[in-house]
Protein backbone atom coordinates (compact mmCIF):
# COMPACT_ATOMS: atom_id res chain seq x y z
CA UNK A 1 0.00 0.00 0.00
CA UNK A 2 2.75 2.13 0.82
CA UNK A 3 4.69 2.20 -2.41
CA UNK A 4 1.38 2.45 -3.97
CA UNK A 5 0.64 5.85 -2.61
CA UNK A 6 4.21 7.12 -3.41
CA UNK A 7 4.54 5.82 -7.01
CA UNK A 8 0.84 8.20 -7.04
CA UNK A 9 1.83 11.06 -5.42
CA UNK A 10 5.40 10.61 -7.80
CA UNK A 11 3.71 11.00 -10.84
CA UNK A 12 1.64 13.89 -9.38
CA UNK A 13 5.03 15.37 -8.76
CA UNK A 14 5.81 14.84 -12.57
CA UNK A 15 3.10 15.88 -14.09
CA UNK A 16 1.41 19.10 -11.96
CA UNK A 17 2.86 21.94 -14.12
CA UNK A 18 5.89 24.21 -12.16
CA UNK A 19 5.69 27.44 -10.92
CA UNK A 20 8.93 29.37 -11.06
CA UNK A 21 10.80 31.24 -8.71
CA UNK A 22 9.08 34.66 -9.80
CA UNK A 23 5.49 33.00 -10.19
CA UNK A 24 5.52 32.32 -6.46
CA UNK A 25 1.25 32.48 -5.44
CA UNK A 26 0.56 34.55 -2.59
CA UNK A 27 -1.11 31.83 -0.77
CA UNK A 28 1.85 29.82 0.00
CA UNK A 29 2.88 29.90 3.55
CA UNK A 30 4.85 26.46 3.10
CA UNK A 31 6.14 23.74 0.81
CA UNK A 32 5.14 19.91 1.75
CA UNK A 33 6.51 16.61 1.41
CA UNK A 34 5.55 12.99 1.82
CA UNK A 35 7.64 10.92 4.46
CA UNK A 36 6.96 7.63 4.57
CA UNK A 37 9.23 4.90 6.98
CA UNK A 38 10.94 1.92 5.80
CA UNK A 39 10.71 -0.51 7.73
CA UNK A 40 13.59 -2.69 7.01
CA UNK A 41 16.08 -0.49 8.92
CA UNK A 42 13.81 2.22 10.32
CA UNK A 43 14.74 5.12 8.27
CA UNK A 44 12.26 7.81 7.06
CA UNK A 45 12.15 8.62 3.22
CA UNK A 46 11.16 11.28 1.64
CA UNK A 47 10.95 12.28 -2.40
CA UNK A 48 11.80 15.23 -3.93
CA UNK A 49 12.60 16.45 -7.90
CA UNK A 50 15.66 17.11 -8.94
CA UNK A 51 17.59 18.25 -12.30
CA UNK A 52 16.91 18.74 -15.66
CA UNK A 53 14.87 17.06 -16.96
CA UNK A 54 13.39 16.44 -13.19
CA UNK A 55 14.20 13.29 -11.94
CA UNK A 56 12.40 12.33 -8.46
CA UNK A 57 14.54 10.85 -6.03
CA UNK A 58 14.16 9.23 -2.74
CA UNK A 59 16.37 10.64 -0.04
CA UNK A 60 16.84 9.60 3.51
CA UNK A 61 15.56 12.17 6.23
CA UNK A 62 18.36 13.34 8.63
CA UNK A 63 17.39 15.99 11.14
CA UNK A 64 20.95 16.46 12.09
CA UNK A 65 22.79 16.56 8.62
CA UNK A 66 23.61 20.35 8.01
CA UNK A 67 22.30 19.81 3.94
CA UNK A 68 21.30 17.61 1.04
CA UNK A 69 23.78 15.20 -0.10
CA UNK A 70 23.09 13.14 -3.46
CA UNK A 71 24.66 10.04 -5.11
CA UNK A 72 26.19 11.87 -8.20
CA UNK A 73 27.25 8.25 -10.32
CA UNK A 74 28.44 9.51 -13.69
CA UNK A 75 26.21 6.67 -15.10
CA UNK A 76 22.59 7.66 -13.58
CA UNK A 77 22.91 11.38 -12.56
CA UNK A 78 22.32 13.22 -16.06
CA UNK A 79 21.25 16.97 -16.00
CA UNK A 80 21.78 19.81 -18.21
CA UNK A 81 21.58 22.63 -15.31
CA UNK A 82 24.14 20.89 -13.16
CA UNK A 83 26.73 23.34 -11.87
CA UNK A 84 29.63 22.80 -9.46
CA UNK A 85 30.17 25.65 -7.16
CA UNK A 86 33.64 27.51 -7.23
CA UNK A 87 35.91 27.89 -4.48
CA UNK A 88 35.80 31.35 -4.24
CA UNK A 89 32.49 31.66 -4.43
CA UNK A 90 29.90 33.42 -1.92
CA UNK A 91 28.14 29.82 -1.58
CA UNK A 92 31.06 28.34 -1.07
CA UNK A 93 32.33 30.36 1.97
CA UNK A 94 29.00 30.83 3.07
CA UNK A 95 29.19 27.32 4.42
CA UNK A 96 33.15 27.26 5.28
CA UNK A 97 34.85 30.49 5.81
CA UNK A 98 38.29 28.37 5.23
CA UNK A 99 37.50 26.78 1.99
CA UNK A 100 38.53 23.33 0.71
CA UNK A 101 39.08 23.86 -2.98
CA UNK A 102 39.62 20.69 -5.93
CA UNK A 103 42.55 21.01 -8.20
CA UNK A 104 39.70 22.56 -10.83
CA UNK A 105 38.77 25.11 -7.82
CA UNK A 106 35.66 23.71 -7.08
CA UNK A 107 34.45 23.64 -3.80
CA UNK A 108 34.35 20.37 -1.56
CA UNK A 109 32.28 19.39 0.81
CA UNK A 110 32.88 16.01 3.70
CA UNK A 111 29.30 14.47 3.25
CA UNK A 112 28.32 11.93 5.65
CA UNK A 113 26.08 8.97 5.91
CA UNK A 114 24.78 9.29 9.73
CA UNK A 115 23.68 5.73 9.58
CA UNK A 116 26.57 4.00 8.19
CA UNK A 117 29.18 6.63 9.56
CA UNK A 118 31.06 6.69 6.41
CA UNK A 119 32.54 10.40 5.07
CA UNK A 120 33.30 11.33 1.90
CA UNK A 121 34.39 14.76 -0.08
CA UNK A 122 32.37 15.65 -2.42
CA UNK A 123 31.56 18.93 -4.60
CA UNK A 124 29.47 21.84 -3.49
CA UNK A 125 27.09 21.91 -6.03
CA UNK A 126 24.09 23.84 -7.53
CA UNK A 127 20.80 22.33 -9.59
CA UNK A 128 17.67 22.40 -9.93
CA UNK A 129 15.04 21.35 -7.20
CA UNK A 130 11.02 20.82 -7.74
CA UNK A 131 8.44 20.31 -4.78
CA UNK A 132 4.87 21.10 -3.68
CA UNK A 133 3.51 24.56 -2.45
CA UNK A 134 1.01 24.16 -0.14
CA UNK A 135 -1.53 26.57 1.60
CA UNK A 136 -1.03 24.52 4.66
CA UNK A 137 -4.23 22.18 3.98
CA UNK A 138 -3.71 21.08 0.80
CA UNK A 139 -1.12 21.36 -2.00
CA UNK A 140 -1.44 23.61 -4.03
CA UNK A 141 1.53 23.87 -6.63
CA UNK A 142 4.47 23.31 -7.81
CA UNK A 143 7.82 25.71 -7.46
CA UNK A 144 10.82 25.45 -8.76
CA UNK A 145 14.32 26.76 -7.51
CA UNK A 146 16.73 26.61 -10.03
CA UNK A 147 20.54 26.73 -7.98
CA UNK A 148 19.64 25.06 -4.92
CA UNK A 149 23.00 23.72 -3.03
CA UNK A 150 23.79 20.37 -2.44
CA UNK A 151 26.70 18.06 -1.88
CA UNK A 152 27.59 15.65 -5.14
CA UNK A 153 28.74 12.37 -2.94
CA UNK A 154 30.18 9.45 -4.36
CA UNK A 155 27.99 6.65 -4.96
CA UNK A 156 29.43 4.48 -2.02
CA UNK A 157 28.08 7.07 0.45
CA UNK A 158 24.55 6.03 -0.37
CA UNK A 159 24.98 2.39 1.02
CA UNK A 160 23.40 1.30 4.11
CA UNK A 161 20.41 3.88 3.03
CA UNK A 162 16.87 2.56 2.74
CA UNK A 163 16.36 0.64 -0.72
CA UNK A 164 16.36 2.72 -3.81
CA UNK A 165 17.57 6.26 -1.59
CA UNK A 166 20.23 8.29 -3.25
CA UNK A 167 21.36 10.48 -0.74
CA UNK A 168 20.27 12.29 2.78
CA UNK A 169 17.95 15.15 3.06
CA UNK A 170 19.75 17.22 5.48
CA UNK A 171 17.36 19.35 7.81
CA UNK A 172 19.92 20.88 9.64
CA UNK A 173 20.24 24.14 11.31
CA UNK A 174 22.92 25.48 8.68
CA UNK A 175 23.05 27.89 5.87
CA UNK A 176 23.09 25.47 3.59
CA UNK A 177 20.46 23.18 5.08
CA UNK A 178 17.20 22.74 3.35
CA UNK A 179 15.05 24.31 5.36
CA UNK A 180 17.37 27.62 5.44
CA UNK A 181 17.67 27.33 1.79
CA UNK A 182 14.29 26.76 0.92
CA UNK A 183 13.03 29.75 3.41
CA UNK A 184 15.28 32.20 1.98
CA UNK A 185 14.94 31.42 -2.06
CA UNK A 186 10.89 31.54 -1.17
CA UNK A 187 10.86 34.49 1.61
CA UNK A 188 8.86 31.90 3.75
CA UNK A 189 9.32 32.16 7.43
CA UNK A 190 12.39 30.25 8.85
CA UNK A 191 10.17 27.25 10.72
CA UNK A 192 9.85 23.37 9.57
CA UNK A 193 7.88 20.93 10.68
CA UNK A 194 8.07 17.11 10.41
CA UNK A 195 5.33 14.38 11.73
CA UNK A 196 6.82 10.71 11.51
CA UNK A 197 4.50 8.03 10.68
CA UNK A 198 4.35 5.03 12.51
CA UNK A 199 3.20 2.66 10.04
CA UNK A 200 4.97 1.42 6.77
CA UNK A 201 1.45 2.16 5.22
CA UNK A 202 0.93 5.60 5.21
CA UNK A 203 2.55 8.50 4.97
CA UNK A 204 3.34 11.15 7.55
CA UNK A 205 4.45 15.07 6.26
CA UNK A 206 6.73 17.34 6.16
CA UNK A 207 5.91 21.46 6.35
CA UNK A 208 9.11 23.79 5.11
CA UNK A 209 7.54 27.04 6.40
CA UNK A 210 5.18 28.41 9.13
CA UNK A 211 1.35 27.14 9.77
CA UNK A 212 -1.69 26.84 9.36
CA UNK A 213 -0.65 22.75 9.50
CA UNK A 214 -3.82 21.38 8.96
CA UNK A 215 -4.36 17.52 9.67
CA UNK A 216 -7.95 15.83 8.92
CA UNK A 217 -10.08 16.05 10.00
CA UNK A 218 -9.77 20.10 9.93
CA UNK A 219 -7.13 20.77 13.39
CA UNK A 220 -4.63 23.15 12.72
CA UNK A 221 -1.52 21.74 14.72
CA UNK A 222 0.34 24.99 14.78
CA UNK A 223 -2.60 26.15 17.15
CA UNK A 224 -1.72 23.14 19.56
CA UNK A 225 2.21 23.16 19.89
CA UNK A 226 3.66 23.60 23.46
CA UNK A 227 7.09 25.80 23.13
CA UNK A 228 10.93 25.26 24.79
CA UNK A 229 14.02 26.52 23.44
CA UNK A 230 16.29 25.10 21.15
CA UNK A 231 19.69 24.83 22.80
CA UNK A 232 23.11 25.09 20.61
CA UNK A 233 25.97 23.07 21.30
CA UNK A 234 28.87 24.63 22.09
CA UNK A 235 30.78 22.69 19.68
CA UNK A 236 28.80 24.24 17.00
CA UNK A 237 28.79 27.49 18.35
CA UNK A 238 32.33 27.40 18.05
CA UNK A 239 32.59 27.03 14.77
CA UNK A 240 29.96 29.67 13.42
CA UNK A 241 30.72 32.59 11.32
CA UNK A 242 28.01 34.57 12.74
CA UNK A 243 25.93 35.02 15.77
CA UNK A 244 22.65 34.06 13.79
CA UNK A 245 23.31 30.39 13.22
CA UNK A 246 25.60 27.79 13.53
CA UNK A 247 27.71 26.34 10.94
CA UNK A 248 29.08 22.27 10.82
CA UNK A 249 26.59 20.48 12.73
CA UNK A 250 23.13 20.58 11.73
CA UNK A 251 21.71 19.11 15.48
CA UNK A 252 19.23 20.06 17.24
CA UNK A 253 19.36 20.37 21.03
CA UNK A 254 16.42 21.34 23.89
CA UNK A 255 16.95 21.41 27.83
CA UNK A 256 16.04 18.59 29.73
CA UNK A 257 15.83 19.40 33.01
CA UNK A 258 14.27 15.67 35.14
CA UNK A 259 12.51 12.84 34.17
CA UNK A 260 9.14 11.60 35.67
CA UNK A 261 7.52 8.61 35.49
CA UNK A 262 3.76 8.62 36.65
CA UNK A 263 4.75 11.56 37.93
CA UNK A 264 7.23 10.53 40.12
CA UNK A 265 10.69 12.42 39.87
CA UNK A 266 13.82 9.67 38.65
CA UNK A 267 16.98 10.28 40.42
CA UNK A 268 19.71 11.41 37.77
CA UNK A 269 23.00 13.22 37.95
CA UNK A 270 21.45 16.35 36.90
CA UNK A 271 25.01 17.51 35.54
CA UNK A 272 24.45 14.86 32.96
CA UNK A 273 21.42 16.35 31.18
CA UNK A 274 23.43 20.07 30.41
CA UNK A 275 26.09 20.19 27.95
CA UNK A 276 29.07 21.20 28.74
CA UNK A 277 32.09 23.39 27.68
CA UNK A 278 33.33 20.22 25.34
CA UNK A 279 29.86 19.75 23.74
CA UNK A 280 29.40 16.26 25.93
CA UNK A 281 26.01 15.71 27.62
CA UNK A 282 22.32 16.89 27.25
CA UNK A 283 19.50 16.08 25.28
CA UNK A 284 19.06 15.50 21.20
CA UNK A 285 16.40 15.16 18.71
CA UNK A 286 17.32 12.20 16.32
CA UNK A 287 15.95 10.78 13.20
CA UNK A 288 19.19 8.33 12.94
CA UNK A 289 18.29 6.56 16.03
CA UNK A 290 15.16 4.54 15.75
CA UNK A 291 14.77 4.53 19.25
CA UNK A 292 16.21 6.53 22.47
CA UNK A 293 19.35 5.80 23.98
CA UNK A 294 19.84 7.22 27.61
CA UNK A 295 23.61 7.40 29.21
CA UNK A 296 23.59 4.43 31.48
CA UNK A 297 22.98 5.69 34.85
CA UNK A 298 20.19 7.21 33.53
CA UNK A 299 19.13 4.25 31.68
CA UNK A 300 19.53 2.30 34.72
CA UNK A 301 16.89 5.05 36.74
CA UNK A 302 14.44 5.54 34.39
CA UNK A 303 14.06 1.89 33.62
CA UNK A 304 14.49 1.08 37.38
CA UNK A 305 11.06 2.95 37.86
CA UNK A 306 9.58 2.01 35.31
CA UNK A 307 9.99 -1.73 36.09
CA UNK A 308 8.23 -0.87 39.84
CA UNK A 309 5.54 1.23 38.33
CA UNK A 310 4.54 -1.59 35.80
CA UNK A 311 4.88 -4.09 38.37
CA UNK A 312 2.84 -2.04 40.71
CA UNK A 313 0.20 -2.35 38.32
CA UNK A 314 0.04 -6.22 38.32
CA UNK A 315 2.07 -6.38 34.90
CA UNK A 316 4.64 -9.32 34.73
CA UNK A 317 7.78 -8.09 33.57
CA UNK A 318 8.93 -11.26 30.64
CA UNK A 319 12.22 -12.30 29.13
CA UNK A 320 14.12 -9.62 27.05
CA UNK A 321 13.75 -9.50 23.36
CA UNK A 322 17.00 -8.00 21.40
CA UNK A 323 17.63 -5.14 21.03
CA UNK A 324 15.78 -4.70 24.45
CA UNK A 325 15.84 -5.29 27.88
CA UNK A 326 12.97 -4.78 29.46
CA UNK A 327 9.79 -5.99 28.49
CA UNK A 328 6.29 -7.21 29.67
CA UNK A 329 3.47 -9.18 28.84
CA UNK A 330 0.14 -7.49 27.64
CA UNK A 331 -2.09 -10.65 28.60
CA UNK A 332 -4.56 -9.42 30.94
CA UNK A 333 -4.42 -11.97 34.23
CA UNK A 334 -6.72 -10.08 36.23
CA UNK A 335 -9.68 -10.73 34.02
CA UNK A 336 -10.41 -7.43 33.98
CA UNK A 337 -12.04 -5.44 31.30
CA UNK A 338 -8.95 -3.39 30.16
CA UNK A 339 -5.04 -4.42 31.05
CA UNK A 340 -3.59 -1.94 33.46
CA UNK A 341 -2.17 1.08 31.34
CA UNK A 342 2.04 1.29 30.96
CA UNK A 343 3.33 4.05 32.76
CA UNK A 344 3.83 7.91 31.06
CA UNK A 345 7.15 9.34 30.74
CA UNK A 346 7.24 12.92 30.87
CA UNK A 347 10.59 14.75 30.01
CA UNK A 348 10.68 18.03 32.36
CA UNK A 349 11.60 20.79 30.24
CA UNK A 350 12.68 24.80 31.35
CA UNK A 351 9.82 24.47 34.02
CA UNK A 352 7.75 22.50 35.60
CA UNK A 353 4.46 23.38 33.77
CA UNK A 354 6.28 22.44 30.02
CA UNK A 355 6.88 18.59 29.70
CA UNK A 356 7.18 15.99 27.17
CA UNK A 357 4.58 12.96 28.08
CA UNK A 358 5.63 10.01 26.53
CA UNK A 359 2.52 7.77 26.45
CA UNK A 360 2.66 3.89 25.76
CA UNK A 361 2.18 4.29 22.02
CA UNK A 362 5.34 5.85 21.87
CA UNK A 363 7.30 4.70 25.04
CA UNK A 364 6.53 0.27 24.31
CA UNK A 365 7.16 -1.28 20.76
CA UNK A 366 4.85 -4.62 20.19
CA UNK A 367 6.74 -7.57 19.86
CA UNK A 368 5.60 -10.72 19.62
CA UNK A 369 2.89 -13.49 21.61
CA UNK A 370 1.47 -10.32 23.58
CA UNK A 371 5.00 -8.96 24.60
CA UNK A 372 5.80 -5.27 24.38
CA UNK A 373 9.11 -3.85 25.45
CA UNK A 374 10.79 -0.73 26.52
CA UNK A 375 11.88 0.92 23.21
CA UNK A 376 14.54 3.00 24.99
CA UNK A 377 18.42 1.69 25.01
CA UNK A 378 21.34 2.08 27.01
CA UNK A 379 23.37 4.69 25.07
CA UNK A 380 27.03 3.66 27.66
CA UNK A 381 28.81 5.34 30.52
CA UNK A 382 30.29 8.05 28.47
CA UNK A 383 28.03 8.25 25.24
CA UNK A 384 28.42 12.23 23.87
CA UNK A 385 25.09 13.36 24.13
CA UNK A 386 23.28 11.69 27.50
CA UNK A 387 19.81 11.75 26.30
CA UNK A 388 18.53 11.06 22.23
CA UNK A 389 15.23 11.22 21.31
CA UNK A 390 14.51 8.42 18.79
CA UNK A 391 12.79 8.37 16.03
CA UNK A 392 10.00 6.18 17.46
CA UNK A 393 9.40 8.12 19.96
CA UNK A 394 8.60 11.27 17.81
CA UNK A 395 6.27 8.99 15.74
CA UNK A 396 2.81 10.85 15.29
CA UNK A 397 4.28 13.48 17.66
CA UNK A 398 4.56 16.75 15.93
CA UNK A 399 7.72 19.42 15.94
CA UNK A 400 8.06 22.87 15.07
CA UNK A 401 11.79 23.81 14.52
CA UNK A 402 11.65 27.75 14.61
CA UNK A 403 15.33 29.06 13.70
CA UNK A 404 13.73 32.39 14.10
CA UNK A 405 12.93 32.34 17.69
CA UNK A 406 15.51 29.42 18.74
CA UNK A 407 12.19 27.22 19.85
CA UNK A 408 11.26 24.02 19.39
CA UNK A 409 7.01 23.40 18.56
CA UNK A 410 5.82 19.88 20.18
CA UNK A 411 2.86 18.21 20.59
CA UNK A 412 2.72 14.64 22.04
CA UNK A 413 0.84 11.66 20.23
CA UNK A 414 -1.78 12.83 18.74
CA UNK A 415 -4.28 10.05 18.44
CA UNK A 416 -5.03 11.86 21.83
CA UNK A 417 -6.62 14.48 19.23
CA UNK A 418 -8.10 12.30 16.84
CA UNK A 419 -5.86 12.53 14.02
CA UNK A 420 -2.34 11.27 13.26
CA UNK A 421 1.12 12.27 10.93
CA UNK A 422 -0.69 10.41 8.16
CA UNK A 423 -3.67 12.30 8.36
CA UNK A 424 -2.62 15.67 5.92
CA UNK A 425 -4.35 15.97 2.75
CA UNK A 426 -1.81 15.38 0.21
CA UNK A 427 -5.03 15.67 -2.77
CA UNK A 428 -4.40 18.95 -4.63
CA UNK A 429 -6.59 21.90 -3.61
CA UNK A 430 -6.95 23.49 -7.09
C-alpha cells in the first residue's frame, strides 16, 4: 500500500505543471513533502525532484545533517543545469569560511552517511530542485528553484540507506540546510515541521515554512504546539561565522531538566542532562536513532522505575527481546475489562508546567505473543550526548523547529486528538 501511494503522489510530482521562482502564489505559507518509513532499517524517506529534466529521487531524512547530499554516479545522474560551485564563491564560503578547494577550484564538501558513519568529499554543487507549495491544507503547486545547493557524494556514500535512496535530506540548522535554503529562495518564514509516521502504510508530512498545519479532520496543529528553546551546542557554536546560526553540525538540542515517570521524579545526575564546555552531555532530537538511547545511569533510573511502576500495576515483567531489555506481557491476568495502562514518561523541560509525556504508544514497541518492550536503550557510561530522542518516539508526535525564535514546537501523540502524521491531505486543492 505504501509504495502504492508514493509511485501516485510521484507521478503527481511529474506531471502538476511548475511554478517558477518569480510565479511564487501569494497563498503559499509552506512547501510539503511525503515521508513515509521503511521498515527494514527504520529510516524515514522522503521524495523530492531534482535536475533537468526532473528526476524524483528518494532521499533519507536526517534531522541532524547540516544539507542535502546526493549520489552523483556519472552513469545515472544526467542533468543539463548541473553546476559545481567555485571555491571562491559566496556559496562556497558561506558554508566554510576556510574553503577546501579541488585542483579545478571547485568547492568540496565532507558528506556523511549518519547511519553507516562513512565520510566522503564531495563537490558543493548547484541544480535544480522541484516540490509542492502548499496553503497549509492542501497542495497547491508546484515551485521550482533553479541553484539550490547540495553536496555531489560518491555513490558508495549512499549504502546502508533505505532501498532505492540516493542520498540524505539534510534538515539541519545550517546555511546550507534545506530548510534555510528553501526559506530564503521563497521568503517563507524560517520554521519546519516534520510528523513521523508510525506505520509502513501511510505517509506522515513534512511542512518547510510556518502554519496553518492542517491535519484531517480540519485541526490546525500549529494552534496546539507547546514551546521550549532550542539549545546550541557549544561545539557548533564554536565554529559559526556569525551570531545568527551555527555552521558544521546541523543538530538540534532542547533542555532537559528531570525525568518523571507517573509523575514521580527519577533520580539522575542532573550535571548529565546540560552540555558542557566540550559539547558532551544533554539532550538531542534524532531521526538516525530509531529509538532513544539514555547514558547508562540514567538508563539504569528511568528503567528502574519504570519496572516498579509496571509491576505495581500487576504487569509481569517477561524475558528480554534484542535489542531490548525490558519488556512485559500485555495478557490481561486479572480478568479485567482493560489491562492496566504502561506508565507515562514525561521529560521536564525549562519548568515544571512544560513537559514531554511520553505515552505507551510511543514509550513500548509490540513484539511478539502479547509482549511489548521498553523501546529506549542504554546509550554507555560516556556516550556524547546523554539523552537522544529516537525516532520512534517522535512517531505521530509533531515538531516545530523555529530558527527564528531558537524554539522548538511539540505536541505529544496525537491520536489523543483524533488525528495522526498520516492524516494531511496530500489531494491537490486546485
Amino acid at each position: 500500500m505504501a509504495s502504492s501511494q508514493i509511485y501516485t503522489f510521484s507521478l503527481f510530482l511529474l506531471f502538476l505543471p511548475s511554478l517558477t521562482l518569480s510565479q511564487k502564489p501569494s497563498q503559499i505559507n509552506a512547501l510539503v513533502l511525503p515521508i513515509t518509513k521503511h521498515a527494514l532499517n527504520l529510516q524515514y524517506v522522503t521524495s523530492i525532484s531534482q535536475r533537468t529534466p526532473l528526476v524524483l529521487i528518494d532521499l533519507v531524512v536526517d534531522l541532524g545533517s547540516p544539507f542535502l547530499w546526493v549520489s552523483c554516479d556519472p552513469s545515472t545522474y544526467n542533468s543539463s543545469s548541473y553546476r559545481p560551485t567555485q571555491c571562491n564563491s559566496t556559496q562556497c564560503s558561506s558554508y566554510n569560511p576556510k574553503p577546501i578547494c579541488s585542483t579545478n577550484n571547485t568547492c568540496i564538501l565532507f558528506s556523511e552517511n549518519a547511519f553507516t558513519s562513512k565520510v566522503s568529499a564531495g563537490n558543493l554543487s548547484e541544480d535544480v530542485l522541484s516540490l509542492q507549495a502548499t496553503d497549509g491544507l492542501n497542495p497547491v503547486s508546484m515551485v521550482t528553484l533553479p541553484n539550490f545547493l547540495f553536496s555531489c557524494a560518491p555513490d558508495f556514500l549512499s549504502q546502508g540507506l533505505a532501498k532505492g535512496a540516493k542520498g540524505i535530506a539534510g534538515l539541519g540548522w545550517s546555511p546550507i540546510g534545506v530548510p534555510t535554503q528553501l526559506a530564503r529562495a521563497f521568503k517563507l518564514s524560517r520554521k519546519f515541521a516534520i510528523c513521523l509516521p508510525p506505520s509502513t502504510n501511510s505517509s506522515g508530512v513534512i511542512f518547510l515554512g510556518d502554519g496553518p498545519y492542517v491535519l484531517l479532520p480540519g485541526i490546525d496543529i500549529s494552534k496546539i504546539l507547546i514551546y521550549t528553546p532550542l539549545v546550541v551546542n557549544p561545539r557548533i557554536s564554536a565554529s559559526r561565522t556569525s551570531h545568527s546560526e551555527p555552521l558544521h553540525s546541523g543538530e538540534y538540542h532542547i533542555g532537559v531538566k528531570s525525568i518523571r515517570v507517573n509523575g514521580k521524579k527519577v533520580p539522575l545526575n542532573s550535571s548529565l542532562l546540560k552540555i558542557d564546555k566540550r559539547g558532551f552531555g544533554g539532550t538531542k532530537i534524532s531521526t538516525v536513532n530509531p529509538y532513544t538511547t539514555l547514558e547508562t545511569s540514567i538508563y539504569k533510573s528511568v528503567t528502574s522505575m519504570i519496572i516498579r511502576e509496571t509491576m505495581a500495576a500487576n504487569v509481569s515483567r517477561v524475558a528480554a527481546v534484542a535489542p531490548f531489555n525490558v519488556c512485559f506481557s500485555t495478557r490481561n491476568n486479572n480478568v479485567a475489562l482493560t489491562r492496566p495502562a504502561m506508565p507515562v514518561i514525561d521529560l521536564m523541560l525549562q519548568d515544571d508546567l512544560v513537559f514531554w509525556r511520553i505515552f505507551e504508544t510511543n514509550s513500548m514497541v509490540p513484539m511478539r505473543d502479547d509482549i511489548v518492550c521498553l523501546g529506549f536503550l542504554d546509550g554507555g557510561m560516556k556516550p556524547r550526548t546523554s539523552i537522544v530522542i529516537g525516532a520512534y518516539q517522535l512517531e505521530d508526535n509533531f515538531l516545530q523547529f523555529d530558527l527564528i525564535r531558537s524554539r522548538l514546537g511539540f505536541t505529544s501523540s496525537l491520536l489523543l486528538r483524533q488525528t495522526s502524521c498520516a492524516s494531511f491531505n496530500f489531494t491537490s486543492g486546485v
